[in-house]
Structures are given as C-alpha cells and as structure tokens.
Protein backbone atom coordinates (compact mmCIF):
# COMPACT_ATOMS: atom_id res chain seq x y z
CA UNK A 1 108.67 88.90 111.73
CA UNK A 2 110.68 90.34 108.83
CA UNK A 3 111.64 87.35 106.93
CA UNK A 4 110.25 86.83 103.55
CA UNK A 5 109.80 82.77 102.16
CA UNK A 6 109.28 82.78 98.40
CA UNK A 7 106.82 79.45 97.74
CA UNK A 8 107.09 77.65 94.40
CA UNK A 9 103.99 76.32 92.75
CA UNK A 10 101.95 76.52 95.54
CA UNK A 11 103.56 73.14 97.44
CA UNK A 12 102.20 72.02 100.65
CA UNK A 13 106.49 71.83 101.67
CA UNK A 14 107.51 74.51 99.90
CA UNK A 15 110.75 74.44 97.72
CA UNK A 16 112.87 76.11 95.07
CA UNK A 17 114.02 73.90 92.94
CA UNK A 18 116.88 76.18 91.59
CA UNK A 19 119.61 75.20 88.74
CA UNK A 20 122.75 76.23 89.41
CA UNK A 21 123.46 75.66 86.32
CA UNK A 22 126.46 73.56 85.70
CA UNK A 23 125.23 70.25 84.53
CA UNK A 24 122.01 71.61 85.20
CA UNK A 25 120.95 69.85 88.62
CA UNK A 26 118.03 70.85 90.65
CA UNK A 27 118.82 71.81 94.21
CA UNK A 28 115.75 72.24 96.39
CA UNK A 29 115.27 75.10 98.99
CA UNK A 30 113.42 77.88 99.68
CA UNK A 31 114.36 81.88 98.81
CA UNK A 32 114.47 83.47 102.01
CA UNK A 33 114.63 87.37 102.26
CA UNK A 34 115.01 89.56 105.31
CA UNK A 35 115.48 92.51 106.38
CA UNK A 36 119.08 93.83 108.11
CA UNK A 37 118.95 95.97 111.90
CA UNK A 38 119.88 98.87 109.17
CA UNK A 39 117.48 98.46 106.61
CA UNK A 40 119.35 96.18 104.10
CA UNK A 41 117.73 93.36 102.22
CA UNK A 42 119.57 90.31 102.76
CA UNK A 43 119.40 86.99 101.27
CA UNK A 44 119.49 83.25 102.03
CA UNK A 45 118.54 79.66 100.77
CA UNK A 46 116.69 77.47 103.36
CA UNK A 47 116.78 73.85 102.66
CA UNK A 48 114.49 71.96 104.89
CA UNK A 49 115.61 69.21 106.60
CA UNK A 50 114.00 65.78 105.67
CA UNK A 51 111.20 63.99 108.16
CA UNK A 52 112.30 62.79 111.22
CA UNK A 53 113.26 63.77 114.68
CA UNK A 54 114.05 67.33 114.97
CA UNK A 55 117.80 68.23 114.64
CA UNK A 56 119.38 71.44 115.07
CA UNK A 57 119.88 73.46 112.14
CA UNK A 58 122.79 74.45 110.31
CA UNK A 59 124.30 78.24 109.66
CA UNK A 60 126.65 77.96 106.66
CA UNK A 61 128.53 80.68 105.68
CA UNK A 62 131.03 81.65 102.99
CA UNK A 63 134.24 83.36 101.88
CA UNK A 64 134.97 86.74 101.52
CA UNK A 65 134.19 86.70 97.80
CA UNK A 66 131.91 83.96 97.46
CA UNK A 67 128.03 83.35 98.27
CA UNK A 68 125.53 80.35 99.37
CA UNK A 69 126.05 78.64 96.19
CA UNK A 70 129.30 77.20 97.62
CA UNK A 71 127.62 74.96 99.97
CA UNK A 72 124.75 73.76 96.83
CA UNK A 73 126.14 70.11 97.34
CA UNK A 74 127.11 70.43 101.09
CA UNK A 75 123.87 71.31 102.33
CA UNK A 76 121.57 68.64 100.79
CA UNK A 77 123.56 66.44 101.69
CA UNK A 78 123.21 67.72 105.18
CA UNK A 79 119.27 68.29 105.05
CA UNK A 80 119.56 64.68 103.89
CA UNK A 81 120.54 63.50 107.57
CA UNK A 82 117.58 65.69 108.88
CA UNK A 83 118.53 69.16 109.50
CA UNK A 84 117.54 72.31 108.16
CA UNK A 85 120.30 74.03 106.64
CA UNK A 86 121.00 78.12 105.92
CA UNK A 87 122.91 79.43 103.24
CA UNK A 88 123.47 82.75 103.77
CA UNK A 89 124.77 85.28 101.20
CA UNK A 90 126.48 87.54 103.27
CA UNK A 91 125.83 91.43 102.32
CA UNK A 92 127.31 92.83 99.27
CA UNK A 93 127.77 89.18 97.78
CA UNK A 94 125.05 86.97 95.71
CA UNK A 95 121.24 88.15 96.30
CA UNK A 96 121.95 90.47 99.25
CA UNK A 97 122.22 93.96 99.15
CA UNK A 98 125.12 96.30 98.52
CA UNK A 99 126.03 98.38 101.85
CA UNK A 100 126.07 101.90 100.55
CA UNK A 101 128.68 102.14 103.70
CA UNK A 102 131.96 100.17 102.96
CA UNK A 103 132.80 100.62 106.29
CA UNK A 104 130.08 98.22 107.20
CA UNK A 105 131.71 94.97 105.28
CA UNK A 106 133.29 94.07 108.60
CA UNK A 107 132.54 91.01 110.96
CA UNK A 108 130.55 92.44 113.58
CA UNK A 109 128.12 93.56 111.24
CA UNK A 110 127.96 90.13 109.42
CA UNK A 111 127.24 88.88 112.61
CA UNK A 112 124.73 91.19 113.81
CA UNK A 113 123.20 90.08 110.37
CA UNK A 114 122.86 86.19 111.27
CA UNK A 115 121.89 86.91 114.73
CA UNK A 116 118.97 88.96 113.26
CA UNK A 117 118.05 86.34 110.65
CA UNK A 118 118.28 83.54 113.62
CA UNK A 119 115.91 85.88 115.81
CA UNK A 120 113.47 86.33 112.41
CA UNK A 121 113.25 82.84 112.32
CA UNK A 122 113.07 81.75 115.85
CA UNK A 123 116.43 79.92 116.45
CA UNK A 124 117.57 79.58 119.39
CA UNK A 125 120.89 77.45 118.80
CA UNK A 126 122.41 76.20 115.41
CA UNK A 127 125.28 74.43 113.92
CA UNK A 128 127.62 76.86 112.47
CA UNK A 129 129.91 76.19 109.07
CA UNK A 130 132.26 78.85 107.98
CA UNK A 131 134.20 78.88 105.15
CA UNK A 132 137.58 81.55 105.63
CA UNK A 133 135.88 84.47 106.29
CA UNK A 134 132.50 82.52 107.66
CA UNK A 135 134.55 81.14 109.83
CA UNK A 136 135.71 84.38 111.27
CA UNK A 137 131.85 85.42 111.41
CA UNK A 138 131.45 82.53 113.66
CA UNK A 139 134.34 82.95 115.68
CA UNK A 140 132.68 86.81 116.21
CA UNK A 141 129.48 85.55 116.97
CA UNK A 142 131.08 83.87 119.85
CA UNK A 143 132.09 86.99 121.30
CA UNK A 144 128.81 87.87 120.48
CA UNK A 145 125.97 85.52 121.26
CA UNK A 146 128.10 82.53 122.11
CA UNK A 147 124.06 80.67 123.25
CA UNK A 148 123.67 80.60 118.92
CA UNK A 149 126.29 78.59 118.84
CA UNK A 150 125.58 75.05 119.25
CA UNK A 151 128.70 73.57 117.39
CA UNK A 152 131.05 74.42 114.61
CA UNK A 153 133.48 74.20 111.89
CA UNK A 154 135.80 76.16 110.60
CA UNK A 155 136.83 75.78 107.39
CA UNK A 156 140.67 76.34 106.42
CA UNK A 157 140.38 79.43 108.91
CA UNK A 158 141.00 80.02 112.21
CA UNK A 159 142.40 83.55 114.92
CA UNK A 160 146.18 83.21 113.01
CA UNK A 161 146.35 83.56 109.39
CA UNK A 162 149.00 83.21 107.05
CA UNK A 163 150.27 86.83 105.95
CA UNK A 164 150.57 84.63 102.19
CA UNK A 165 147.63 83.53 101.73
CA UNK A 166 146.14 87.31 102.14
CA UNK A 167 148.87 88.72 100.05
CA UNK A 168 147.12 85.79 97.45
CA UNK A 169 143.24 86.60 98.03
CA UNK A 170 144.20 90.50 97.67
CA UNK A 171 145.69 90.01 93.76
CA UNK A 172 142.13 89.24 92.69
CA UNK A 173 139.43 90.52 95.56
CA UNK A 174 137.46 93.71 94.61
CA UNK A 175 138.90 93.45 90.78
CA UNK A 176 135.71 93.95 89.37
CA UNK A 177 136.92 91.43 86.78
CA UNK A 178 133.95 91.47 83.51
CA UNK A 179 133.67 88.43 81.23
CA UNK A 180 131.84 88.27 78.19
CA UNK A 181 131.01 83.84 77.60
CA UNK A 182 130.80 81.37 80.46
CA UNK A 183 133.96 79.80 79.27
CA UNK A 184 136.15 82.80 79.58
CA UNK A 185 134.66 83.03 83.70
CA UNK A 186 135.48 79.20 83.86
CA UNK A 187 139.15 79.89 82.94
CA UNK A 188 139.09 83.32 85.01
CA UNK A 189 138.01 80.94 88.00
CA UNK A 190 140.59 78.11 87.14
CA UNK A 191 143.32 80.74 86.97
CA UNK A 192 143.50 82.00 90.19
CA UNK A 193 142.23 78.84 92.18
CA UNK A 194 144.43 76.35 90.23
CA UNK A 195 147.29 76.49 93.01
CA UNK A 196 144.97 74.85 95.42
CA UNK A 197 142.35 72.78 93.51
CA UNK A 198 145.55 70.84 91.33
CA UNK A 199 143.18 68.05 90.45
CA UNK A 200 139.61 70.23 89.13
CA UNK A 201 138.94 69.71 85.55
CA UNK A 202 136.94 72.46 83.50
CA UNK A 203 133.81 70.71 84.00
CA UNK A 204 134.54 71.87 87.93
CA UNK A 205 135.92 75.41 87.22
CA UNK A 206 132.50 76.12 85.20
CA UNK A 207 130.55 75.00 88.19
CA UNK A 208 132.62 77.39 89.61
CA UNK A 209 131.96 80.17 87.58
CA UNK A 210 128.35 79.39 88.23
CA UNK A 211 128.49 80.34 91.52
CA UNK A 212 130.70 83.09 91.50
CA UNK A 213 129.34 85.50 88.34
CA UNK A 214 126.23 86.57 87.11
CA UNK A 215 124.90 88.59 83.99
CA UNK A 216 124.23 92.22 84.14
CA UNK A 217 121.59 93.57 81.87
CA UNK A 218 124.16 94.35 79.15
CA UNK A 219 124.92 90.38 79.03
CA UNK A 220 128.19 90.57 80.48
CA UNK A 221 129.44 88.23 83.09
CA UNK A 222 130.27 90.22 86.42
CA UNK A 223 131.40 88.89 89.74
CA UNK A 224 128.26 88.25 91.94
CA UNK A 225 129.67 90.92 94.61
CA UNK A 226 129.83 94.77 95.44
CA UNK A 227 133.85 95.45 95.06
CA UNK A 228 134.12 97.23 98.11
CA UNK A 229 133.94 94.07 100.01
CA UNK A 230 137.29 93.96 99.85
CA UNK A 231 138.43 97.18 100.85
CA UNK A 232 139.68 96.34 103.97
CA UNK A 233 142.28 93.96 102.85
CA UNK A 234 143.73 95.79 100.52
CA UNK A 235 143.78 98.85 102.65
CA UNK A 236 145.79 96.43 105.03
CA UNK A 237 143.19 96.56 107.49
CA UNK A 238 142.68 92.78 107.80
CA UNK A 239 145.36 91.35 109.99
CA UNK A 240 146.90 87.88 110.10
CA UNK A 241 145.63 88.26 113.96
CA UNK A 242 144.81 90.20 116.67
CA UNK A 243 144.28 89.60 120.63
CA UNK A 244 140.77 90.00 119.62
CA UNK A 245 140.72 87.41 117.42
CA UNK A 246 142.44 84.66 119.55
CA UNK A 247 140.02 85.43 122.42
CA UNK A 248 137.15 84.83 120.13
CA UNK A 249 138.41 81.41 118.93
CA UNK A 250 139.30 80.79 122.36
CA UNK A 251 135.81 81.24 124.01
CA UNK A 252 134.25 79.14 120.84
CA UNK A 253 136.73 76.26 121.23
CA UNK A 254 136.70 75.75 125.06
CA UNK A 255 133.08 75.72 124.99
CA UNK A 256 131.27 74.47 122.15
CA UNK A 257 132.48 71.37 120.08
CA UNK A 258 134.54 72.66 117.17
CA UNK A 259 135.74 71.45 114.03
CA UNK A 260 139.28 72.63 111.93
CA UNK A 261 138.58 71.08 108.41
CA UNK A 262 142.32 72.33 106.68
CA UNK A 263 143.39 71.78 103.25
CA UNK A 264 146.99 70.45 103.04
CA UNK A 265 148.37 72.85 100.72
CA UNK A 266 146.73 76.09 102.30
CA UNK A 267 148.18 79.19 102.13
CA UNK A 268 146.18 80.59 104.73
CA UNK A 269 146.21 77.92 107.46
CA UNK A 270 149.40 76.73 107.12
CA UNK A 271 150.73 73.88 109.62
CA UNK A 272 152.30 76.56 112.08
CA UNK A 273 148.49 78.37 112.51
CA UNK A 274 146.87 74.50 112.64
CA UNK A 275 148.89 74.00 115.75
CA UNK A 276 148.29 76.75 117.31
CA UNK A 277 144.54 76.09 117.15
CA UNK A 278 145.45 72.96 118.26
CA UNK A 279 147.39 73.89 121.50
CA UNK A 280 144.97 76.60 122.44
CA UNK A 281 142.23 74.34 122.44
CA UNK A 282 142.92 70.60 122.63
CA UNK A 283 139.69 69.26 122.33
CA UNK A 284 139.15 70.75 119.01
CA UNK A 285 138.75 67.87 116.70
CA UNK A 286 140.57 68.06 113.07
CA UNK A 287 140.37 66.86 109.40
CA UNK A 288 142.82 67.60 106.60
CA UNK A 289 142.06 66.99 103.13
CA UNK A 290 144.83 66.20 101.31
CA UNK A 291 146.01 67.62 97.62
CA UNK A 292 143.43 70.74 98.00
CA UNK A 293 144.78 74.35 99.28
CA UNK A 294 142.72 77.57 100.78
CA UNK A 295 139.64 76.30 100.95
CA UNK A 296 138.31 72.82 100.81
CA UNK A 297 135.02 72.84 99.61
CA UNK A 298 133.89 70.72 101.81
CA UNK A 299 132.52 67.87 99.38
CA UNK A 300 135.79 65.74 99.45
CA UNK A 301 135.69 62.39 101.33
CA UNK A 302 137.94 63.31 104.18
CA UNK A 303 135.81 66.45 105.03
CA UNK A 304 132.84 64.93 104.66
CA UNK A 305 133.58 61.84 106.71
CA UNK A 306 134.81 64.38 109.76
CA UNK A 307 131.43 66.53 109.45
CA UNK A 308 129.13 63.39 109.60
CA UNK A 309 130.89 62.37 112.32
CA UNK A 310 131.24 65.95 114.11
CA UNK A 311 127.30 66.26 113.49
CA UNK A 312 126.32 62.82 114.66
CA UNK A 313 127.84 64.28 117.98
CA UNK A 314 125.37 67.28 118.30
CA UNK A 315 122.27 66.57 118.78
C-alpha cells in the first residue's frame, strides 16, 4: 500500500478541514498522497461519506487546467448522501507532481494513474465524474478497466468535440499567466470564462481564482499547473475525435449507466456533438443547464437535480 492519509488533530474520523478560501468555508476531507506506476507523487482529497449503508464511491475528475478544488461544493454535497468521494488532482495540476516527461500529460497515463490510486485503496468499482478532459479520462478508462467503472457522467464532454471550443481553451492553456493581488487573478479568471458563466459576479470569479492559482515563494500568484500540460493542444495533437475515441464512449455508454450534463451555450459540446452521443447510445440519460457554456460546474439546479437522480440509480 502506497497511499499516504494526512490525519488532522488526531480525530478518531479523520478530516481536513481545508479553506478554500473564498468566503472562507471549511470543507472537510482528508489529504491523500500516492505514489504513480512511475514514481510520481500524486495528490487527492478524500471526503468520507457520511454513516449509513455503504454506497459506492465517487471518482471526480477535472479539466485540463483545473484541479480537485472544482468539485469543493460538488462533493460534500455528494458525501452528504453517503458516499465517499475522490478528488483527484490530475498530474502536473494542484498538489500533484510535475511529469519531467511532457509526453506523459496524455490520457492513458491519467488513467493508469486512477486505476493505481483505486488499486492503493482497494476499489473495486466507483462512480466516475469528469469534467472536459475528466471526462475523456473516463471514457479511456473504459477501454481500459471498464470493471472500475460502475457509472458515470460526463461533463460538457464527450468522443466529438467542437474544433471552437479548442481553438478557445488553446488562447489561454499553458500561458503561464503571473498575477501579483487576488483581485487581478479574479479578473484574469472572469476574463476568459465570462463567455460561458454570463451571470457570475466577482464574488464567484474570486472563488475562482482560489482554485485555479497559488503563491510562489516570491508572493506572486501563478497558475496551480506545470505549463506543459498543454502542449498537446497547441501542438494540434488533441483532435476534435478519433475512431479511438468513439469506441471508448461507445463501450462506456452501452454498458454502464451514463450521464451527458451539457451547458447550453458550450463551445465544446455543441448541439451537433450532443446528438451524436445521443444516437450512438440511446440510453444515455441527459441534463442541460441553461445560460452556462464549456463547463457547468456542476452546482446549478438542473445538474444537480440529474446527478441525484443518476446516483439514486446506482447502488
């Protein structure tokens, strides 16, 4: 066993209780730190699920720039209907290492990551939520270990993406972009998110910039990932699709219970890719949420009414 749970003050149930820090509220999980098949040190939060009947956990993870603090109201309020929940940060992003090898920011080795965290921790089948590229992680774990996969949704992501919405994410991925107060990051963050959030106020886009930078020991504000996560889209590398792609989403979506969650102004699922999804595997269920682009952050009313519902379906 390789993984590594920090314990706070000794607790019986041990917890984090970590501010994120806009508006200052506690979240409660647990650091967990393990160790990659290639020797990186990777990180996650684990919030335990609250008494009760055991559930299946819940794999969440995030976009190509982003890390587990995108899910710090989603998966509470998961662990609140009595699952455990993982937050992964993907390598090169958040807490996890930086891959000395660009070439390894690629999905197959994000999921050989969260297949070796899952063995660590001895499970056997989870829930899976991915956010864009999460989602693509999931559909590649399919391919994969398709027995890990229990359920899942995809969030605003799916085997066809919208050439736009890359041409978007690759004006600002891997910019390196250096602030020097929290309000400059809050406007950095509003700036080229505004598009598809029309309705956040700056009290959102500094929770935002929360999540997204962190201080280096000079006391600037840096984005809380390695650059060279995004060399593959702007070396063109990252397709809108691929045969490889659609046969992934195909072998998750005929046999597991999935979930589209799409904003109605993305750029990257657009209403041509949603059907698609939707005629290659009819069973899939689907939410929108309306007014919110590329990608919903999954705390708006719509999605959250289709998750509880899509989880009160798996056992």
């Amino acid at each position: 066993m390789t993984v590594h749970v920090q314990e706070h003050d000794g607790a019986q149930a041990a917890r984090h209780l970590h501010a994120n820090g806009a508006g200052g509220a506690a979240r409660p999980f647990n650091d967990i730190s393990y160790t990659s098949d290639d020797g990186l040190t990777l990180y996650a939060r684990d919030y335990p699920g609250h008494s009760g009947p055991a559930r299946l956990p819940v794999i969440c993870l995030h976009g190509l720039t982003r890390n587990s603090g995108d899910f710090d109201e989603l998966a509470p309020w998961i662990a609140a209907q009595g699952r455990r929940v993982l937050a992964l940060d993907v390598r090169g992003r958040g807490q996890s290492a930086h891959d000395p090898d660009p070439a390894h920011y690629n999905p197959a080795v994000y999921a050989g990551d969260v297949i070796k965290l899952a063995r660590d921790l001895g499970i056997e089948r989870a829930v899976f939520v991915g956010t864009s590229m999460g989602g693509i992680i999931t559909m590649t774990l399919a391919l994969r270990r398709l027995n890990l996969i229990a359920a899942a949704v995809l969030n605003d992501v799916g085997p066809v993406i919208s050439q736009k919405g890359l041409s978007r994410i690759a004006t600002y991925a891997g910019k390196g972009t250096t602030m020097l107060t929290w309000e400059q990051a809050a406007e950095y963050m509003r700036d080229i998110n505004q598009p598809a959030f029309p309705s956040n106020d700056m009290a959102e886009w500094n929770k935002w910039a929360r999540r997204a930078f962190s201080e280096n020991d000079a006391g600037q504000l840096v984005l809380h990932y390695d650059p060279n996560i995004a060399l593959p889209l702007q070396s063109g590398k990252l397709k809108p699709s691929s045969w490889m792609s659609r046969l992934a989403f195909r072998r998750l979506a005929r046999n597991r219970p999935t979930l589209l969650v799409r904003g109605s102004l993305s750029d990257l699922v657009e209403q041509e890719q949603a059907s698609y999804m939707q005629r290659a595997a009819p069973a899939m269920q689907y939410a929108e949420v309306p007014g919110v682009g590329h990608a919903p952050m999954l705390t708006e009313a719509p999605a959250r009414k289709a998750i509880e519902r899509f989880l009160s379906q798996v056992d």
